[in-house]
Protein backbone atom coordinates (compact mmCIF):
# COMPACT_ATOMS: atom_id res chain seq x y z
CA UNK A 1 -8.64 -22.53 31.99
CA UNK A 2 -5.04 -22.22 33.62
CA UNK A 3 -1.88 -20.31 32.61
CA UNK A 4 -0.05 -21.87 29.62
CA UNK A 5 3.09 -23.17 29.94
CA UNK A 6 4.19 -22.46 26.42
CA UNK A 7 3.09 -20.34 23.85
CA UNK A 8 0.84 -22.19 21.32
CA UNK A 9 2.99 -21.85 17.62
CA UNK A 10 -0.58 -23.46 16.33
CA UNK A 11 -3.23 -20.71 17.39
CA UNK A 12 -4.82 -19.01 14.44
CA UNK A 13 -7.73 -16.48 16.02
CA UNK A 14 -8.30 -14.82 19.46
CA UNK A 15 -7.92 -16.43 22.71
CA UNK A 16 -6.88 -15.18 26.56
CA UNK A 17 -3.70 -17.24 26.65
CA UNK A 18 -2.31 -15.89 23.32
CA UNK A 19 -3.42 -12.69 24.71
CA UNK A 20 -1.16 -13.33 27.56
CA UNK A 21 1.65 -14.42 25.29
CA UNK A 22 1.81 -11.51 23.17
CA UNK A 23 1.72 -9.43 26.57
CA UNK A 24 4.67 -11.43 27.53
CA UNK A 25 6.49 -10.85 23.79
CA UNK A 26 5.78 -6.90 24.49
CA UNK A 27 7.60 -6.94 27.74
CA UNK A 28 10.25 -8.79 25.92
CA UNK A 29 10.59 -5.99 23.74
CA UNK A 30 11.90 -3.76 26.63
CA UNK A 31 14.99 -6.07 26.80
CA UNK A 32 18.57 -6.35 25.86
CA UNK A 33 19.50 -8.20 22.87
CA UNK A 34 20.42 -11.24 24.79
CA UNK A 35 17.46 -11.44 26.75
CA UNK A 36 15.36 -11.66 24.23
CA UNK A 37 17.43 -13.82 21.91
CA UNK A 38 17.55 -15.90 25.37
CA UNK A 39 14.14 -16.00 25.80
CA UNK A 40 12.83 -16.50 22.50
CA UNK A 41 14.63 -19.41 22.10
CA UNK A 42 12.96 -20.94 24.98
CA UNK A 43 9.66 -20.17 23.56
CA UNK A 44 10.71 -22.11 20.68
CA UNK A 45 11.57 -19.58 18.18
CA UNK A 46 15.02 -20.53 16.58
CA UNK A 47 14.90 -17.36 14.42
CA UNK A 48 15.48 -13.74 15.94
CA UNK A 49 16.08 -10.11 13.95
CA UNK A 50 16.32 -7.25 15.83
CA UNK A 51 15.34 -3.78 14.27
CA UNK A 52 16.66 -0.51 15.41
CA UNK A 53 17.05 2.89 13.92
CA UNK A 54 18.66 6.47 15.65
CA UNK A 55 15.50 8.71 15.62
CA UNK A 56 15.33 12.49 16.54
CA UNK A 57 11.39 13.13 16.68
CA UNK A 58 10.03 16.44 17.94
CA UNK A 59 9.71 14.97 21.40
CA UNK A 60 12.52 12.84 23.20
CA UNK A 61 12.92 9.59 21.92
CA UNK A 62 16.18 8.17 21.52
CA UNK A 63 15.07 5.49 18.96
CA UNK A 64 12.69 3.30 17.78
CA UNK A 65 13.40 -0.63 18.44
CA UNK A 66 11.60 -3.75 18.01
CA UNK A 67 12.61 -7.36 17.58
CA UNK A 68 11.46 -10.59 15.27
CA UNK A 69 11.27 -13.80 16.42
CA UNK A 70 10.50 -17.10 13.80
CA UNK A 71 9.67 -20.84 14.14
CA UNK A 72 8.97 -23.09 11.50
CA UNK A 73 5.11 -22.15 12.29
CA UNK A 74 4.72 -18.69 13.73
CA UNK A 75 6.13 -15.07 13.73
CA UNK A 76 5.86 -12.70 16.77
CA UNK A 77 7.07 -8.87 15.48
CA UNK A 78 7.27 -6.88 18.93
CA UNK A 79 7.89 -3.25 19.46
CA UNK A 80 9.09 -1.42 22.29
CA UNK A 81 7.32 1.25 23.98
CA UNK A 82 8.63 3.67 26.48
CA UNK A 83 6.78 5.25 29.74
CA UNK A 84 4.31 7.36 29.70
CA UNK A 85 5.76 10.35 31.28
CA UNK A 86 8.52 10.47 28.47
CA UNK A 87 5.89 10.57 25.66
CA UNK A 88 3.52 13.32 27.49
CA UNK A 89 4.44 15.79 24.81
CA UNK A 90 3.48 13.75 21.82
CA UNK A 91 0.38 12.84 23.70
CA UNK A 92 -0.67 16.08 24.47
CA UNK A 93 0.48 17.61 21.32
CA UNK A 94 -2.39 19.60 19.26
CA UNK A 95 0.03 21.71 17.36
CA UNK A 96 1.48 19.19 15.07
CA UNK A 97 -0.78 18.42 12.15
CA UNK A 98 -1.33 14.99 11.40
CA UNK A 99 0.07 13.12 8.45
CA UNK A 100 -1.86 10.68 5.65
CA UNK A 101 -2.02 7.36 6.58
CA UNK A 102 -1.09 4.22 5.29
CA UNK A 103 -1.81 4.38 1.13
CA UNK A 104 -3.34 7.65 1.58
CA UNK A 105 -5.87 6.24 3.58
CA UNK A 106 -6.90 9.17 6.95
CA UNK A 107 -4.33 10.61 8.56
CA UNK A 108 -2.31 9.57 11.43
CA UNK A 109 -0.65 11.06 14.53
CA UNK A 110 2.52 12.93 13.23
CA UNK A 111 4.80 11.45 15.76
CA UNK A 112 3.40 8.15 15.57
CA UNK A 113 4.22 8.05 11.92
CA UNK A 114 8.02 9.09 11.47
CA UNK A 115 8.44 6.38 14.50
CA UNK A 116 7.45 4.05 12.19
CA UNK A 117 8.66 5.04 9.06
CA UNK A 118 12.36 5.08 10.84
CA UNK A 119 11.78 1.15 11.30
CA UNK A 120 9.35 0.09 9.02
CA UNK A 121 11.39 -1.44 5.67
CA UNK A 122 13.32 -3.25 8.39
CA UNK A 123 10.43 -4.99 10.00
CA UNK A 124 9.00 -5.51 6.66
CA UNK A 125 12.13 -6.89 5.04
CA UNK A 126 12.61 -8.79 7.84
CA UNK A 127 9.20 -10.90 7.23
CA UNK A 128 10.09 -11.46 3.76
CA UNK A 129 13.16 -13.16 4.80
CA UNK A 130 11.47 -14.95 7.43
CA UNK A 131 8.27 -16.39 6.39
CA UNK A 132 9.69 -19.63 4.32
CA UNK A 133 6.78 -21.72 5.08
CA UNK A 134 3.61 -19.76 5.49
CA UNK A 135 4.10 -19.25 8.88
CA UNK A 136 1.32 -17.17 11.04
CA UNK A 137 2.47 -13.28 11.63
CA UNK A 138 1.52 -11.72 14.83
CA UNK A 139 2.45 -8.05 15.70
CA UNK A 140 2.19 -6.73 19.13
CA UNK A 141 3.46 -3.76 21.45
CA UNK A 142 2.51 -1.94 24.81
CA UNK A 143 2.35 1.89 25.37
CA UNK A 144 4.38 3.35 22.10
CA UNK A 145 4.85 -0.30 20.84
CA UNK A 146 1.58 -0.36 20.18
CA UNK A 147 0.49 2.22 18.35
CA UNK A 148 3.64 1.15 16.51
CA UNK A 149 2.18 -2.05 16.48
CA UNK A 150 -1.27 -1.04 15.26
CA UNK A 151 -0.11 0.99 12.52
CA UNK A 152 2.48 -1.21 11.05
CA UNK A 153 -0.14 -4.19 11.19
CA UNK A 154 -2.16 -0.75 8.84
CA UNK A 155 0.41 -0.61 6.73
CA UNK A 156 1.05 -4.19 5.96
CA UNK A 157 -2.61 -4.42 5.16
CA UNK A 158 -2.61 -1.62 2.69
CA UNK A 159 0.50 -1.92 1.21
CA UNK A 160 2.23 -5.38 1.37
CA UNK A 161 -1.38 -7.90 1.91
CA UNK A 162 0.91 -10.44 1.36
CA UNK A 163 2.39 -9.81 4.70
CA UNK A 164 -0.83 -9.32 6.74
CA UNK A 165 -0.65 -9.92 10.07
CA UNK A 166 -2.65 -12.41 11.49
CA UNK A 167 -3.49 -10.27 14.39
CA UNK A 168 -2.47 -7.65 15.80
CA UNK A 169 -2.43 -7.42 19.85
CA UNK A 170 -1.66 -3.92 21.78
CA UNK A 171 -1.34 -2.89 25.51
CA UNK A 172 -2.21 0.45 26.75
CA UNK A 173 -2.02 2.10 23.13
CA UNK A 174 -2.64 5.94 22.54
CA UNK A 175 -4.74 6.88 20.09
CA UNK A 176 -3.20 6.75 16.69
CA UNK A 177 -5.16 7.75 13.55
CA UNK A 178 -8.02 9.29 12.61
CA UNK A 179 -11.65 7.42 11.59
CA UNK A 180 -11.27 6.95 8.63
CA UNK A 181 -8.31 4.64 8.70
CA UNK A 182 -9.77 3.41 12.05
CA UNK A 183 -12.90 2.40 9.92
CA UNK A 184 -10.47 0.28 7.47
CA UNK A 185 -8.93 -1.13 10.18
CA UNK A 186 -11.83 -2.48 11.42
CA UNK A 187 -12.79 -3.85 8.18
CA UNK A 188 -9.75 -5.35 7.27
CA UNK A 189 -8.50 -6.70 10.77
CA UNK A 190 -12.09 -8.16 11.86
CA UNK A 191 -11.36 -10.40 14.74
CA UNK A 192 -7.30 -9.89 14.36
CA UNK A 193 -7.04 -6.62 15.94
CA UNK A 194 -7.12 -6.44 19.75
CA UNK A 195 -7.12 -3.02 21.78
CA UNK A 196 -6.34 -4.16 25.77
CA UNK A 197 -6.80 -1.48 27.63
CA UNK A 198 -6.31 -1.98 31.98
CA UNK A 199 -8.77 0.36 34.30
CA UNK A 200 -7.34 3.65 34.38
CA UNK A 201 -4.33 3.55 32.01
CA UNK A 202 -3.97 7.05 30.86
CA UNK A 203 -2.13 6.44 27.70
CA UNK A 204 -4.86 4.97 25.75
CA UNK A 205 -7.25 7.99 26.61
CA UNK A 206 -4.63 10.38 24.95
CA UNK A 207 -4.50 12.15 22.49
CA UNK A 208 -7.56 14.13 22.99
CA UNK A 209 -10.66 13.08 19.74
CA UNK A 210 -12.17 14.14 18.26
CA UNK A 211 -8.67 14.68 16.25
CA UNK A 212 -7.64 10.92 17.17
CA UNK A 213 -9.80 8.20 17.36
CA UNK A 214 -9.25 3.91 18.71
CA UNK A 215 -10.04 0.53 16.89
CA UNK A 216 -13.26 -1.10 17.80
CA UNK A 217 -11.77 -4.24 19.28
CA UNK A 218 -11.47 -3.24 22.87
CA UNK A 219 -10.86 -5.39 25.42
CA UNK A 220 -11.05 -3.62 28.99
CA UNK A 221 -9.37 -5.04 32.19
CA UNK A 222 -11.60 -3.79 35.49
CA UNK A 223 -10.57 -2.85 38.82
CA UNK A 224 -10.46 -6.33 39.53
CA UNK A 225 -8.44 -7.79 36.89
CA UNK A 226 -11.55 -9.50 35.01
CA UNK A 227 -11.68 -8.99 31.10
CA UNK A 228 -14.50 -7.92 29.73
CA UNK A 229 -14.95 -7.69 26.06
CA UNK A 230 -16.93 -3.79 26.06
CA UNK A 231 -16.32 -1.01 28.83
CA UNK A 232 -18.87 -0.87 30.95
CA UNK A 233 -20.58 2.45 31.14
CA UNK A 234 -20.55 2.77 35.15
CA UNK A 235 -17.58 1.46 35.81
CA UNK A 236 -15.44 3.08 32.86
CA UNK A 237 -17.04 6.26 34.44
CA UNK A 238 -15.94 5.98 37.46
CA UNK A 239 -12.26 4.97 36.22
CA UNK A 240 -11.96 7.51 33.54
CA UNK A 241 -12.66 9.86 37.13
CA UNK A 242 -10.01 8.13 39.09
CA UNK A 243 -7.13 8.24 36.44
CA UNK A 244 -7.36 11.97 35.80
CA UNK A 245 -7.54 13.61 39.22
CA UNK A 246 -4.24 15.62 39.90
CA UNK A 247 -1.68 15.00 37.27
CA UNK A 248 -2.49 11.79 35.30
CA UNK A 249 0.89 11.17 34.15
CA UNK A 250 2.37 11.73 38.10
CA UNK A 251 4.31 8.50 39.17
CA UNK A 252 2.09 7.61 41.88
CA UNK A 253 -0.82 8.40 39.67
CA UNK A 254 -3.36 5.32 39.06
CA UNK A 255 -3.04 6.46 35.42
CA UNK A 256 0.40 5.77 35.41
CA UNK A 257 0.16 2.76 37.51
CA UNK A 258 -2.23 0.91 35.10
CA UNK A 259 -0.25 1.56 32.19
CA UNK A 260 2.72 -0.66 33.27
CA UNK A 261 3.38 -3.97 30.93
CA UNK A 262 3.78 -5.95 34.57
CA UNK A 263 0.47 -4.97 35.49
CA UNK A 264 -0.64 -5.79 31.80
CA UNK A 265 0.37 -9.74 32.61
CA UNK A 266 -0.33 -10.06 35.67
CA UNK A 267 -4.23 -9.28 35.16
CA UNK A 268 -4.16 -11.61 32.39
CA UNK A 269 -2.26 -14.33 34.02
CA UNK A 270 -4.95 -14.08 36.78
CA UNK A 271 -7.78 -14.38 33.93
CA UNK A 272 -6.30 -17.42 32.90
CA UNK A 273 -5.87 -19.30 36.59
């Protein structure tokens, strides 16, 4: 296997090198407008929307922002996350009660939720307008982006099927809903919905269950960089050990460290040569 040159418009399931790709399309997300309108068009999507709203959560958050990009055969929706040490408070927050999930279905982390509802009919109008010709719809996001990401691909599911993501692929995501609407999300995004989680990344171990709860579909990147499809027991152990010693969310922590999108494709882009 080597690194792709281009990003495959054709690919219809799971595979590293779309894994890469969509790693690559949530780092875009951090952009300027430009860049990514720049960049996308090198990938060979003709077609970009860009979605931003003014939000004023509970916690600092200047707004919520994500990006669309269409070719005649695929759709890439990518939403920007922020750092971890700017989100610490919704993380950590236990005061909050949750709100109901998509159609009614659990409930769903409080913050999580108005994020998306600030940007959602935009993302969602914006796939109506794009997909003229069946095209495949991918959503992906690191950090923020994909919780954002994992709950809008939710949502799309129970509310507009017709708009169903093909898969759905996230980077360091926090925990987002409860299990009940993890459950349906596991039944109704069978091998679509992908959970990449690198060594210690503290993000995706917050916030605290059993109040919040992950997706099945894990895929865990090692102290070494190697993929492996489950967490290994001794090894996640020794990680989960690692990340939270002195203050997780410190700079220099490895919790930190891990969670960076960079770090995200670099381990995959070593996967892949």
């Amino acid at each position: 296997m080597s690194v792709p040159q281009s990003i495959d418009h054709s690919v219809t399931g799971y595979s590293l090198p779309h894994a890469y790709w969509m790693a690559k399309a949530s780092d875009l997300a951090y952009k300027d407008r430009a860049t990514i309108e720049q960049q996308a068009r090198k990938w060979g999507f003709d077609r970009v929307l860009h979605h931003e709203t003014r939000f004023t959560p509970p916690f600092p958050l200047e707004d919520t922002q994500a990006y669309t990009m269409a070719s005649d055969r695929m759709i890439v929706t990518g939403f920007r996350g922020t750092e971890p040490v700017q989100i610490r408070d919704w993380l950590t927050d236990a005061v909050t009660p949750p709100v109901p999930g998509p159609a009614g279905t659990g409930y769903i982390h409080h913050g999580f939720g108005e994020a998306l509802e600030s940007i959602f009919p935009t993302v969602r109008d914006g796939l109506s307008e794009l997909r003229d010709q069946e095209q495949s719809v991918w959503f992906t996001g690191h950090s923020l982006g994909g919780a954002l990401a994992m709950l809008a691909g939710c949502r799309m599911y129970l509310e507009e099927p017709r708009l169903r993501a093909d898969g759905v692929y996230t980077f360091g995501q926090p925990r987002t809903c409860d299990r009940l609407l993890a459950k349906a999300c596991d039944k109704g995004f069978k091998d679509r919905l992908y959970r990449f989680v690198n060594n210690n990344d503290i993000v995706p171990q917050m916030p605290p269950e059993p109040a919040f709860t992950h997706v099945e579909a894990l895929r865990y990147i090692d102290s070494k960089g190697k993929v492996h499809t489950t967490l290994p027991l001794v090894t996640g152990l020794v990680d989960r050990v690692g990340g939270m010693t002195a203050d997780a969310f410190a700079p220099a922590s490895d919790g930190v460290r891990d969670h960076f999108i960079d770090n995200y494709v670099t381990a995959l882009e070593r996967n892949l040569a």
